[in-house]
Protein backbone atom coordinates (compact mmCIF):
# COMPACT_ATOMS: atom_id res chain seq x y z
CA UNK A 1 0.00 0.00 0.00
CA UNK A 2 1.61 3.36 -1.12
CA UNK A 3 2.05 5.98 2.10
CA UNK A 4 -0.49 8.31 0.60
CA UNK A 5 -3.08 5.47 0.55
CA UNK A 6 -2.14 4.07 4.23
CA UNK A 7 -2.72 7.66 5.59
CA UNK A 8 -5.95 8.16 3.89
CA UNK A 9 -7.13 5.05 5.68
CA UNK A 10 -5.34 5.74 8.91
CA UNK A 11 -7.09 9.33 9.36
CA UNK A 12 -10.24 7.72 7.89
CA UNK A 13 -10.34 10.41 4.90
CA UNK A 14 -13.18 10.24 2.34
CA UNK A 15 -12.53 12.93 0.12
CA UNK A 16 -10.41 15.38 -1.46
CA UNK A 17 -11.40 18.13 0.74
CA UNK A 18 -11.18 16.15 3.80
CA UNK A 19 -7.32 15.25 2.44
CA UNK A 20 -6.64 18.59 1.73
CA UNK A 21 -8.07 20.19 5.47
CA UNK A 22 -6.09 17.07 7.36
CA UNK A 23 -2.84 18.24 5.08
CA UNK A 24 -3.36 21.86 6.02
CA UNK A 25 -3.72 21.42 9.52
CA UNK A 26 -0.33 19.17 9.82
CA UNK A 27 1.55 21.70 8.07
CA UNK A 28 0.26 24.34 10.22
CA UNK A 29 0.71 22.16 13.38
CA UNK A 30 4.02 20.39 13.04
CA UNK A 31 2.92 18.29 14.99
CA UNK A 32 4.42 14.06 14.93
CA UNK A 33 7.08 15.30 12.35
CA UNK A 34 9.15 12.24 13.91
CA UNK A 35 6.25 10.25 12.29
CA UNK A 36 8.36 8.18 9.25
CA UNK A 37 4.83 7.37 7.65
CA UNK A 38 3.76 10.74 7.80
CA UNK A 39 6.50 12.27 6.33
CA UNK A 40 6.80 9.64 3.34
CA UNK A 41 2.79 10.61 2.17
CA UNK A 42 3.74 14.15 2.71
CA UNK A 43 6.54 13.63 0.31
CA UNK A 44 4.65 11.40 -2.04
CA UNK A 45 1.22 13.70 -2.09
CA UNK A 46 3.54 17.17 -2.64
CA UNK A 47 5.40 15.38 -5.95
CA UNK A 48 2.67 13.71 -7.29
CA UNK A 49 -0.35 16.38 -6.77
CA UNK A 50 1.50 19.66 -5.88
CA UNK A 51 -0.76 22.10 -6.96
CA UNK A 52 -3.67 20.61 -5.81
CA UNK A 53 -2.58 20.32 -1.92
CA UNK A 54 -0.05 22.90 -2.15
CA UNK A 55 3.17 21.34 -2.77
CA UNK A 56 6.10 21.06 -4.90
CA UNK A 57 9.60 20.64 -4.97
CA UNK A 58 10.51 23.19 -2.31
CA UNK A 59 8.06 21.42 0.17
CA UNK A 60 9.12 18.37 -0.93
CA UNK A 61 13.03 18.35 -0.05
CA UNK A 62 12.02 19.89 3.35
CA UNK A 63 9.98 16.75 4.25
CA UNK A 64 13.46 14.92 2.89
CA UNK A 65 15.60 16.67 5.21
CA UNK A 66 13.02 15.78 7.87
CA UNK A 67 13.26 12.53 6.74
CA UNK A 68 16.98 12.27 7.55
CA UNK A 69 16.86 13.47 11.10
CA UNK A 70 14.68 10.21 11.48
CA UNK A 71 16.70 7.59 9.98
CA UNK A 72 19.67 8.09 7.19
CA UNK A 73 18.77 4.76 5.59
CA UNK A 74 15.22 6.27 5.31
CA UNK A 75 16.29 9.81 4.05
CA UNK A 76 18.22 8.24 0.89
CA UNK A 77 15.61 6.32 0.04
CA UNK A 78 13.39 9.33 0.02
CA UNK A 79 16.11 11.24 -1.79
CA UNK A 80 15.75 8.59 -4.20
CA UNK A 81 12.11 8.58 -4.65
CA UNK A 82 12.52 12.27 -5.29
CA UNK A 83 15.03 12.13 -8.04
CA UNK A 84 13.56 9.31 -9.59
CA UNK A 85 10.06 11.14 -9.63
C-alpha cells in the first residue's frame, strides 16, 4: 500500500477536501514530524499532486531533510524517490 493510501485510511479520509483540510492542519501544526509514515505521504502527495494540496519541490526536499533526522537509511531512500520522480 503506497504511504499516501495508508494515511488516507489511517485518518479515515473520504474525500479530497477532507485530504486537503487534514494536510493543512499538519503543516500548520508540526505536529508528529518524527512520524516516518507521515513524512513519506507528505513527500509522495507534494510530488505527485503539488498544486492541488499545495506542494512542490521546495516542500518536498524539506519533508526529505526531515526525513533524515529520522533515519539516514530512510532519508536516501526518500532522496531517491525524489530524483527518480
Amino acid at each position: 500500500m503506497s504511504y499516501i493510501k495508508q494515511f488516507i485510511h489511517d485518518h479515515d479520509i473520504h474525500s479530497d477536501k477532507q485530504l486537503k483540510e487534514h494536510l493543512t492542519r499538519l503543516n500548520k501544526s508540526k505536529l508528529d514530524n518524527k512520524n516516518l509514515g507521515l513524512n513519506r505521504a507528505l513527500l509522495e502527495i507534494y510530488l505527485r499532486v503539488p498544486r492541488f494540496f499545495g506542494g512542490g519541490e521546495k516542500k518536498a526536499l524539506s519533508i526529505i531533510k526531515n526525513i533524515y533526522t529520522i533515519s539516514n537509511d530512510e532519508g536516501k531512500k526518500a532522496q531517491e524517490f525524489y530524483n527518480n520522480y
